[in-house]
PDB file of N, CA and C in Angstrom:
ATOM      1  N   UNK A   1     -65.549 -17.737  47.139  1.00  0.00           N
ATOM      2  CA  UNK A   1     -64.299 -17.001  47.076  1.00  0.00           C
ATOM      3  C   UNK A   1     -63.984 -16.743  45.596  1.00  0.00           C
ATOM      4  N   UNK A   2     -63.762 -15.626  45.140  1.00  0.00           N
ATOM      5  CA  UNK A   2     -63.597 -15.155  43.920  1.00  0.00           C
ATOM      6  C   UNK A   2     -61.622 -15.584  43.442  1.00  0.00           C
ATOM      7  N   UNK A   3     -61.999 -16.832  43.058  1.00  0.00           N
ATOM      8  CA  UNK A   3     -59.804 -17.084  42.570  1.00  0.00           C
ATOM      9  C   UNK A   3     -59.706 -16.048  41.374  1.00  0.00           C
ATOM     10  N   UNK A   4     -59.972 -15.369  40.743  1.00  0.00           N
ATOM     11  CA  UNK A   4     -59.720 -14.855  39.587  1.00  0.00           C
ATOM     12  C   UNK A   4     -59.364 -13.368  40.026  1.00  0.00           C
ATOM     13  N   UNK A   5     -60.300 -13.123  41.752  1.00  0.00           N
ATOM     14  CA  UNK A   5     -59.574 -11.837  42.358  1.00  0.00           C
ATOM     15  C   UNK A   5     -58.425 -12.480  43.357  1.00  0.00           C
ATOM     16  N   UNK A   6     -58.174 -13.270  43.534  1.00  0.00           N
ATOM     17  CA  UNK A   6     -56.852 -13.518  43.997  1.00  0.00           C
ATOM     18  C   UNK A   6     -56.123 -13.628  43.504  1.00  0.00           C
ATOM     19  N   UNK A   7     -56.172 -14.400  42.356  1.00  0.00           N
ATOM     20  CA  UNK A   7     -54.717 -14.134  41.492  1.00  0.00           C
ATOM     21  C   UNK A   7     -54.517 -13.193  41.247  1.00  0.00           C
ATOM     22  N   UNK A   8     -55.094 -12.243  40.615  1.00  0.00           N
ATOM     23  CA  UNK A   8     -54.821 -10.890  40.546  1.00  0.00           C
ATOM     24  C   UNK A   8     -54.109 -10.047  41.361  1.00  0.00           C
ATOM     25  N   UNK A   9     -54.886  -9.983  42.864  1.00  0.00           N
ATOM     26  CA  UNK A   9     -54.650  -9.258  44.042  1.00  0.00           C
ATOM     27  C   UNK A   9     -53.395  -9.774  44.590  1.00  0.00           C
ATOM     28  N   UNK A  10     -53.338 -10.999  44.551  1.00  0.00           N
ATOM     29  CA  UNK A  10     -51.725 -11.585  44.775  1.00  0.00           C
ATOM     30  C   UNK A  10     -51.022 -12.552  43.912  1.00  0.00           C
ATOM     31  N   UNK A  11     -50.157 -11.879  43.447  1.00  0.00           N
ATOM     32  CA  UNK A  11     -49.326 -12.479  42.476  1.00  0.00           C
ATOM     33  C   UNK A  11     -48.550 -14.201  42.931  1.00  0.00           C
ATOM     34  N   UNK A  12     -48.416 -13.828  44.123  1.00  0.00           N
ATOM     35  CA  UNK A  12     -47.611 -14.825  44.350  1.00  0.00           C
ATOM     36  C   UNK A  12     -48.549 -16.150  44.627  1.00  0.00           C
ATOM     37  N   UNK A  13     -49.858 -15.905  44.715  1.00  0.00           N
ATOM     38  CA  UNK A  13     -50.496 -16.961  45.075  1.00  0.00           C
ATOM     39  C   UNK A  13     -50.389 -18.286  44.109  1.00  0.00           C
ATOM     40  N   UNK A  14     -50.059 -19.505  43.673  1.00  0.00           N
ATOM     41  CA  UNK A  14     -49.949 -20.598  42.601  1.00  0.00           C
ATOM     42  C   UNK A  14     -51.738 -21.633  42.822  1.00  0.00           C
ATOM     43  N   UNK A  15     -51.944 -21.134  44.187  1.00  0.00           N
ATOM     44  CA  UNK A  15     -53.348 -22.502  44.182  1.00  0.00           C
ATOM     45  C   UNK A  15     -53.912 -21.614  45.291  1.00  0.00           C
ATOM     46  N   UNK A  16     -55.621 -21.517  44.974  1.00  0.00           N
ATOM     47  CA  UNK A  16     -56.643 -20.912  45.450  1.00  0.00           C
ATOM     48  C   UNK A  16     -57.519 -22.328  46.017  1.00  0.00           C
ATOM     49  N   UNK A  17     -57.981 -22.577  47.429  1.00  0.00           N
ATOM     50  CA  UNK A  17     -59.349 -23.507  47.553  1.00  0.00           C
ATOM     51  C   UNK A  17     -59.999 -22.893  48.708  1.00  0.00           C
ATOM     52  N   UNK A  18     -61.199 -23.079  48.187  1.00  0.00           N
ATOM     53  CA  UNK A  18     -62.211 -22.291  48.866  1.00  0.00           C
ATOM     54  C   UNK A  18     -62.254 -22.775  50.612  1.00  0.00           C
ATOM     55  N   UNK A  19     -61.816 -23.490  51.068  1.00  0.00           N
ATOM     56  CA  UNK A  19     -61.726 -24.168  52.226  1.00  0.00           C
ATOM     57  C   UNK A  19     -60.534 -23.973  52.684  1.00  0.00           C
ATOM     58  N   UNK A  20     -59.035 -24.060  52.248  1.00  0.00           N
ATOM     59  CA  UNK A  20     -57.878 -23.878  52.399  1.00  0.00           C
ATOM     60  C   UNK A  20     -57.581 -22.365  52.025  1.00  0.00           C
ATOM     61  N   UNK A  21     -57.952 -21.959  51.223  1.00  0.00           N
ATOM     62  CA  UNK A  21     -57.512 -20.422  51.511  1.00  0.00           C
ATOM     63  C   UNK A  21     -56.336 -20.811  50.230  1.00  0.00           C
ATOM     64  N   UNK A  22     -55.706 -19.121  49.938  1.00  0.00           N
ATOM     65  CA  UNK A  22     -54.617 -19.049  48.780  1.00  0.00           C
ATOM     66  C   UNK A  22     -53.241 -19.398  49.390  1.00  0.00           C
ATOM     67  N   UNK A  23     -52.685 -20.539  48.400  1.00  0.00           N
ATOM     68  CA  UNK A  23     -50.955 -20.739  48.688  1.00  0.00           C
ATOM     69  C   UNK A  23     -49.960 -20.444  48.211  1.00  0.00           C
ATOM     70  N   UNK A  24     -48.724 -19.816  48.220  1.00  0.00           N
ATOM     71  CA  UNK A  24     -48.016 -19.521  47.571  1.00  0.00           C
ATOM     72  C   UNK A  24     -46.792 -20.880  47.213  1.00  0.00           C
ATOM     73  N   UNK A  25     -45.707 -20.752  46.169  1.00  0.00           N
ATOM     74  CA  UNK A  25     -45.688 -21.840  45.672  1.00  0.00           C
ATOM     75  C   UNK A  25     -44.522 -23.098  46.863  1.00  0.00           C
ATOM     76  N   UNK A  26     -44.387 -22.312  47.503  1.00  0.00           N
ATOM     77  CA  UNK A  26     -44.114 -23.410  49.021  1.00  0.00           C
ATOM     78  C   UNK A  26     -44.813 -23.888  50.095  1.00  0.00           C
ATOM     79  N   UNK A  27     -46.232 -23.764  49.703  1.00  0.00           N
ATOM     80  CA  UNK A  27     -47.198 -24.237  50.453  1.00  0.00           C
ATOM     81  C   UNK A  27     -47.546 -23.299  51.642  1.00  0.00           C
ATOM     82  N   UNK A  28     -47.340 -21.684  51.497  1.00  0.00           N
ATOM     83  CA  UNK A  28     -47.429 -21.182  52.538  1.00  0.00           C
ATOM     84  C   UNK A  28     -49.000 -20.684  52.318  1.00  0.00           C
ATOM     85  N   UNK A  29     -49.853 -20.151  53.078  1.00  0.00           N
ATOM     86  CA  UNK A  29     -51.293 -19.703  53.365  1.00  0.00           C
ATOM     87  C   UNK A  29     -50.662 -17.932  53.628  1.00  0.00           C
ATOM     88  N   UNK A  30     -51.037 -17.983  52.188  1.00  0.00           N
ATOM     89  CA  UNK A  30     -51.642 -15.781  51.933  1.00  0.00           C
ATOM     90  C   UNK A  30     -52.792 -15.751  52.950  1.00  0.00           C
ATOM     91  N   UNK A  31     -52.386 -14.862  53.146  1.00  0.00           N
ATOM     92  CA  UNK A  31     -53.387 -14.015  54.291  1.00  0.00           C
ATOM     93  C   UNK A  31     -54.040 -13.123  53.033  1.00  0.00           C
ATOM     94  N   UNK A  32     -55.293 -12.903  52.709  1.00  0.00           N
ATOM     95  CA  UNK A  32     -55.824 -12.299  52.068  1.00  0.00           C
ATOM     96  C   UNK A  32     -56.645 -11.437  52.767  1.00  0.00           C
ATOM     97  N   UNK A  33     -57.063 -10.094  52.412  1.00  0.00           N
ATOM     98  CA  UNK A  33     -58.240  -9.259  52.217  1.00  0.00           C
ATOM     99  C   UNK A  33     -59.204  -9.299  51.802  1.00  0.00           C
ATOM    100  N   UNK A  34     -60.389  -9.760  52.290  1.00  0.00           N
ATOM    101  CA  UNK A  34     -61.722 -10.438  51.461  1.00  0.00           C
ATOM    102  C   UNK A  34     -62.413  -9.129  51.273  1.00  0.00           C
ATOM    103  N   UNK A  35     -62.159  -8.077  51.648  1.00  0.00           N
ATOM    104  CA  UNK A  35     -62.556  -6.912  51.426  1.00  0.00           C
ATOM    105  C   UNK A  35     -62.320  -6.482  50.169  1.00  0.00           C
ATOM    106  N   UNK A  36     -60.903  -6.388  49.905  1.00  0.00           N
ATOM    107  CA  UNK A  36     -60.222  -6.206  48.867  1.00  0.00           C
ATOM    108  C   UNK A  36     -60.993  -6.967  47.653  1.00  0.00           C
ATOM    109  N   UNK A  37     -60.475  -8.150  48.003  1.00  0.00           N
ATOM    110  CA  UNK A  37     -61.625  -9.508  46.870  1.00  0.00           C
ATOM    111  C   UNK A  37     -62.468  -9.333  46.393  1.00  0.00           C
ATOM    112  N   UNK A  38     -63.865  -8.824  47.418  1.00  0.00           N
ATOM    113  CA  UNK A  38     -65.258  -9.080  46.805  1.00  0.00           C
ATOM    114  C   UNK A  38     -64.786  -7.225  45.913  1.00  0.00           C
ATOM    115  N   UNK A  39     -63.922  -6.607  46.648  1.00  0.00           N
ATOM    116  CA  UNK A  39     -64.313  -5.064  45.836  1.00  0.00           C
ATOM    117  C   UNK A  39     -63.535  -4.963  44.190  1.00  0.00           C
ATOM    118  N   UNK A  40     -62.738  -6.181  44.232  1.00  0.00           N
ATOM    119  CA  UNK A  40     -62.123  -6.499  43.042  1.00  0.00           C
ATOM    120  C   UNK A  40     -63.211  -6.149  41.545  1.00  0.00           C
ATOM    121  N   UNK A  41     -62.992  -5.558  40.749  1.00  0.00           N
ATOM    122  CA  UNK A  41     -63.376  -5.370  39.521  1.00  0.00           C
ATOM    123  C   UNK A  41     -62.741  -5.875  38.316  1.00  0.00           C
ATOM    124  N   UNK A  42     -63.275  -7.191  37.245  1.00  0.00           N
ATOM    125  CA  UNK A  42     -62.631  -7.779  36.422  1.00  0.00           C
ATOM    126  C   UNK A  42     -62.054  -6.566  35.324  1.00  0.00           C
ATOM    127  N   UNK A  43     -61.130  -6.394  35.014  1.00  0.00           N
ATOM    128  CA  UNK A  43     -60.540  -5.275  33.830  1.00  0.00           C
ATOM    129  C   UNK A  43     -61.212  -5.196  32.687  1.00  0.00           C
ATOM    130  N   UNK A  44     -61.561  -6.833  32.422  1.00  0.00           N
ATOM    131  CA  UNK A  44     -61.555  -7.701  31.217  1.00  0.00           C
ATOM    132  C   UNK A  44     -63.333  -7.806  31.230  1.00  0.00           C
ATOM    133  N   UNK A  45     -63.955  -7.223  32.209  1.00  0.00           N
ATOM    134  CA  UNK A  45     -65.571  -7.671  32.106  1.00  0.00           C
ATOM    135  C   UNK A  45     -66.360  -7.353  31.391  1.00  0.00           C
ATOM    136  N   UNK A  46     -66.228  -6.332  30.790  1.00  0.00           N
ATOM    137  CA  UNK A  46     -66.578  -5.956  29.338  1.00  0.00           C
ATOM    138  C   UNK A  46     -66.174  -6.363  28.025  1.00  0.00           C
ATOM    139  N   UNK A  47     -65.273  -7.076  28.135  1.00  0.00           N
ATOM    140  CA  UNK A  47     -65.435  -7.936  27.079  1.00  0.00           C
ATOM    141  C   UNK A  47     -66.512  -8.995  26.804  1.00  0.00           C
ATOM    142  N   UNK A  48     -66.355 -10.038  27.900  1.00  0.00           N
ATOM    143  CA  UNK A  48     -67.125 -11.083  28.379  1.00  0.00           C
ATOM    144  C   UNK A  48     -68.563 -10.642  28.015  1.00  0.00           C
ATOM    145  N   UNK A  49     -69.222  -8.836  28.327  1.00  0.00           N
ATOM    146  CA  UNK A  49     -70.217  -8.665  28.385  1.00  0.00           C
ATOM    147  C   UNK A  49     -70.108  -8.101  26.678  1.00  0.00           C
ATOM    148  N   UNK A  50     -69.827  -8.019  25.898  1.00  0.00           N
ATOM    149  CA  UNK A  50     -69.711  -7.296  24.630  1.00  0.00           C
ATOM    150  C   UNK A  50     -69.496  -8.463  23.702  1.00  0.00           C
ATOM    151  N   UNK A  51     -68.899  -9.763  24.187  1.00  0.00           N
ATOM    152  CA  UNK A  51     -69.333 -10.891  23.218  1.00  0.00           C
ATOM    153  C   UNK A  51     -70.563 -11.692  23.577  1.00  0.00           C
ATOM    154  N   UNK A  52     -71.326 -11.330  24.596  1.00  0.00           N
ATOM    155  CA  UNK A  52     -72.601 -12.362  24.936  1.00  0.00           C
ATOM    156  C   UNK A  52     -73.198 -11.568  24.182  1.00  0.00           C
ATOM    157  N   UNK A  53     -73.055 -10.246  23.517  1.00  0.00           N
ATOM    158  CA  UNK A  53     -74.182  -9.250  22.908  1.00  0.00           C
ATOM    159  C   UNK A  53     -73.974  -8.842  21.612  1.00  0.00           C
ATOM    160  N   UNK A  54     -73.025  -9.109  21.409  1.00  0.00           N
ATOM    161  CA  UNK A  54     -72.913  -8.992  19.857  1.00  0.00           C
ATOM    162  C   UNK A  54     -73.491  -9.650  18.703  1.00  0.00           C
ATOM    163  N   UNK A  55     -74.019  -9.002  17.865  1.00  0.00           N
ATOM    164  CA  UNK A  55     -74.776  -9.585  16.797  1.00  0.00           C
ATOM    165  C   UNK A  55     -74.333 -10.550  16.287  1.00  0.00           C
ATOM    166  N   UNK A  56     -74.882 -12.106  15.753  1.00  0.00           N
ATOM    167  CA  UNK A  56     -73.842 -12.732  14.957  1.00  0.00           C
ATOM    168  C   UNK A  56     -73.407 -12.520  13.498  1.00  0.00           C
ATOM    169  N   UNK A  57     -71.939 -12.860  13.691  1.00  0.00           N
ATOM    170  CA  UNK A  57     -71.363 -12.490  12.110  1.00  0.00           C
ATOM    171  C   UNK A  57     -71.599 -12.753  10.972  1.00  0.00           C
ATOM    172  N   UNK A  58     -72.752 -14.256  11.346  1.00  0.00           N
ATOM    173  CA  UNK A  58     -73.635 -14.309  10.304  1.00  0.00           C
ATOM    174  C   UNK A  58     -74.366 -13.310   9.065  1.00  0.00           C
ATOM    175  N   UNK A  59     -75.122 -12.300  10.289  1.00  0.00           N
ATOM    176  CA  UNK A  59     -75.718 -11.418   9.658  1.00  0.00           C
ATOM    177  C   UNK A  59     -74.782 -10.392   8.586  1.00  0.00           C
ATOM    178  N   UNK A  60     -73.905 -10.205   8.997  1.00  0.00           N
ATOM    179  CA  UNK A  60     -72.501  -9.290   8.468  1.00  0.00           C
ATOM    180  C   UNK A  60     -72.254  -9.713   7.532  1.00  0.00           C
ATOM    181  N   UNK A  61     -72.133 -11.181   7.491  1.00  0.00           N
ATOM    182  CA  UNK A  61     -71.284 -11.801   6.049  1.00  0.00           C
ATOM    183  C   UNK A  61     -72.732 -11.954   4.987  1.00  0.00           C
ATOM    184  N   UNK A  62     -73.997 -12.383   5.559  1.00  0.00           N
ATOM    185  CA  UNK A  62     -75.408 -12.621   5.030  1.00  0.00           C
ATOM    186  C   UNK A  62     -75.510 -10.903   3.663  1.00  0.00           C
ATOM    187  N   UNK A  63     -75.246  -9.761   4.716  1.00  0.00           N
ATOM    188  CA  UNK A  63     -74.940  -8.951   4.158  1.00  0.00           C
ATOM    189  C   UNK A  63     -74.284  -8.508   2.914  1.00  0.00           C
ATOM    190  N   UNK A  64     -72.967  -8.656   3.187  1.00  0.00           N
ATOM    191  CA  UNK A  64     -72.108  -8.639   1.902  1.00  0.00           C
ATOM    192  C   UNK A  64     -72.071  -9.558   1.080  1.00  0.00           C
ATOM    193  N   UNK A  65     -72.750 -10.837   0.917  1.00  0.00           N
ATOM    194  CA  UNK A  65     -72.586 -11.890   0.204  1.00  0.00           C
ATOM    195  C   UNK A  65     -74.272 -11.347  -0.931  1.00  0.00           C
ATOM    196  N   UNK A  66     -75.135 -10.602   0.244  1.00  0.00           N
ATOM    197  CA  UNK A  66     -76.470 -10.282  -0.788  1.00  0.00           C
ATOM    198  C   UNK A  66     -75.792  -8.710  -1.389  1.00  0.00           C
ATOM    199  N   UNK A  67     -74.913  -8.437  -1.318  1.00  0.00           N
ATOM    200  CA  UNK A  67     -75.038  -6.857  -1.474  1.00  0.00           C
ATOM    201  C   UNK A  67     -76.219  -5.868  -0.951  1.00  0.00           C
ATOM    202  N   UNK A  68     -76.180  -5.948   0.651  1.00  0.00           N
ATOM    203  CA  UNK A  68     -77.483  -5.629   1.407  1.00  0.00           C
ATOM    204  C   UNK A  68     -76.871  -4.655   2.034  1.00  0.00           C
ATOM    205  N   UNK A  69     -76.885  -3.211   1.367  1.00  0.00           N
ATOM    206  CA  UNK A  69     -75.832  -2.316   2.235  1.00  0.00           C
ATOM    207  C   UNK A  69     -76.638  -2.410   3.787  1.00  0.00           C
ATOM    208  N   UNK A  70     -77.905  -2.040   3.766  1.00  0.00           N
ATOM    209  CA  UNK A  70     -78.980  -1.833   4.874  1.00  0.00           C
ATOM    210  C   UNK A  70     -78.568  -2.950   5.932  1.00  0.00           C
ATOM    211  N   UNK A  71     -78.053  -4.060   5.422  1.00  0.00           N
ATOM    212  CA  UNK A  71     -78.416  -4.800   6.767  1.00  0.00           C
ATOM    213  C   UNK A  71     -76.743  -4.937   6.996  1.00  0.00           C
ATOM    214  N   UNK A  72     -75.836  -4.417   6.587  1.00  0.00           N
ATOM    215  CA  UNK A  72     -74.494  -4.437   6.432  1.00  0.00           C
ATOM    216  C   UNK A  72     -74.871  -2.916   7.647  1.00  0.00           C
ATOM    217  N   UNK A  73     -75.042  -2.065   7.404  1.00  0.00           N
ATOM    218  CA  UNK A  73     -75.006  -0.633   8.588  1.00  0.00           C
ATOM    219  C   UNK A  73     -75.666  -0.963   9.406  1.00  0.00           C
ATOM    220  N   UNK A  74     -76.948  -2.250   9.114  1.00  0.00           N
ATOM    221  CA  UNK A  74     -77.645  -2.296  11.013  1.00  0.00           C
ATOM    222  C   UNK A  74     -76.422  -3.029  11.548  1.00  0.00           C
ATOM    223  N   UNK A  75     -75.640  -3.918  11.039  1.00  0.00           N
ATOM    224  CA  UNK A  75     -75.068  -4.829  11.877  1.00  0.00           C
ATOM    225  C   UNK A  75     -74.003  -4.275  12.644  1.00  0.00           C
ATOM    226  N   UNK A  76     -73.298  -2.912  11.714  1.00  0.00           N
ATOM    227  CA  UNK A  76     -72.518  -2.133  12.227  1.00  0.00           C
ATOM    228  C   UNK A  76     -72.994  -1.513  12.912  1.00  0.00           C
ATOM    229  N   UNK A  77     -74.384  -0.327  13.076  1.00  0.00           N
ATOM    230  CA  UNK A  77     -74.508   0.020  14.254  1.00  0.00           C
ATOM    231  C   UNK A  77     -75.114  -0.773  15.506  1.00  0.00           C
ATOM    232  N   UNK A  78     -75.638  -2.223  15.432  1.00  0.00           N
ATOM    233  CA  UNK A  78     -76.052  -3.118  16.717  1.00  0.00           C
ATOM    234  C   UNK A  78     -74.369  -2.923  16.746  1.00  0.00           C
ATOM    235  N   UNK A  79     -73.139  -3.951  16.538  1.00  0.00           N
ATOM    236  CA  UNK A  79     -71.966  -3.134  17.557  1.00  0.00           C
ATOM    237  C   UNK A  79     -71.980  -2.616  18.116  1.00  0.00           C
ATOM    238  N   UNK A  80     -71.991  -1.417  17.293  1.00  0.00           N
ATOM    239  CA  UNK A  80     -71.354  -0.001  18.197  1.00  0.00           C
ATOM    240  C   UNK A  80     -72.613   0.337  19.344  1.00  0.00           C
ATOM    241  N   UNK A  81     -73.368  -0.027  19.164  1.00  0.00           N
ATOM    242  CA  UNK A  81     -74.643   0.290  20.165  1.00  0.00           C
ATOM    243  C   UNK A  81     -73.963  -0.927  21.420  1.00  0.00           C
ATOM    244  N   UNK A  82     -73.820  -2.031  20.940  1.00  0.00           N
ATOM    245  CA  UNK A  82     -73.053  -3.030  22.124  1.00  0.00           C
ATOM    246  C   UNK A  82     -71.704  -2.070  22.997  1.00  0.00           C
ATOM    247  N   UNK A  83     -70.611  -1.546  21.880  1.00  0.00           N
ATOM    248  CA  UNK A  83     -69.593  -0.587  22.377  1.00  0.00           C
ATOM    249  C   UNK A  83     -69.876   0.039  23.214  1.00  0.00           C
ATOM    250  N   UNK A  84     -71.125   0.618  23.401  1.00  0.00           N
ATOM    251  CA  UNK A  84     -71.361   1.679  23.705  1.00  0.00           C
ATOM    252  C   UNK A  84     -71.902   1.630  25.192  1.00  0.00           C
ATOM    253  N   UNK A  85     -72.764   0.628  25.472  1.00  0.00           N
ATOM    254  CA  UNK A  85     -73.671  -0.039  26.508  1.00  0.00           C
ATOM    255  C   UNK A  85     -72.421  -0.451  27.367  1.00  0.00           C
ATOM    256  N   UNK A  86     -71.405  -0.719  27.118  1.00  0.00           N
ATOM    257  CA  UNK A  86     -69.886  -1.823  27.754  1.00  0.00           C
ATOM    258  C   UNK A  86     -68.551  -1.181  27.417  1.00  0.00           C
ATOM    259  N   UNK A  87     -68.713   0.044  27.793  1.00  0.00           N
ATOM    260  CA  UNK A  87     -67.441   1.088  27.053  1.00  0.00           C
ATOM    261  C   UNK A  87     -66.251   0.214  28.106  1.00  0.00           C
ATOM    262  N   UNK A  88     -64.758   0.146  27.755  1.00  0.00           N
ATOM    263  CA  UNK A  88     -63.732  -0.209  28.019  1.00  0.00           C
ATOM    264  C   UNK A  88     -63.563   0.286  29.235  1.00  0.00           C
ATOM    265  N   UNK A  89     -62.794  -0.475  30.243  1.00  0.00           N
ATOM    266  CA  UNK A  89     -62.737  -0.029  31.665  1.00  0.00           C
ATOM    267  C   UNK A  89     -62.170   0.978  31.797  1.00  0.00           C
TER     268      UNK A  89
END
């Protein structure tokens, strides 16, 4: 059961268990849409996927500390090549 599309999908839900199902904060059982759920899309998933891929800042600072314009513009375009692969929802 995806809790991260339930909270979302219902606000009122306070506690998600995969066996018990979502509660709201008087102990009542949301009736959910598992349809809805699995078709849920994180907003935020491109982020998640744009920091597992990003170059480290190592290289960036390695850069300006040698005065290495060259490896200062690869690092900027690996980014934007990441940007680009994971454009904003």
């Amino acid at each position: 059961m995806n809790h991260k599309a339930i909270y979302a999908l219902y606000p009122s839900a306070v506690s998600v268990d995969d066996t018990a199902g979502a509660m709201d904060k008087n102990g009542k059982k949301i009736e959910i849409d598992l349809d809805a759920v699995a078709a849920w899309v994180d907003p935020n998933a491109y982020k998640y996927k744009r920091i597992a891929e990003y170059p480290p800042m190592t290289d960036y600072l390695d850069g300006v500390v040698k005065g290495d314009q060259a490896q200062i513009d690869k690092y900027i375009a690996d980014c934007l090549a990441v940007k680009a692969k994971y454009p904003k929802g």
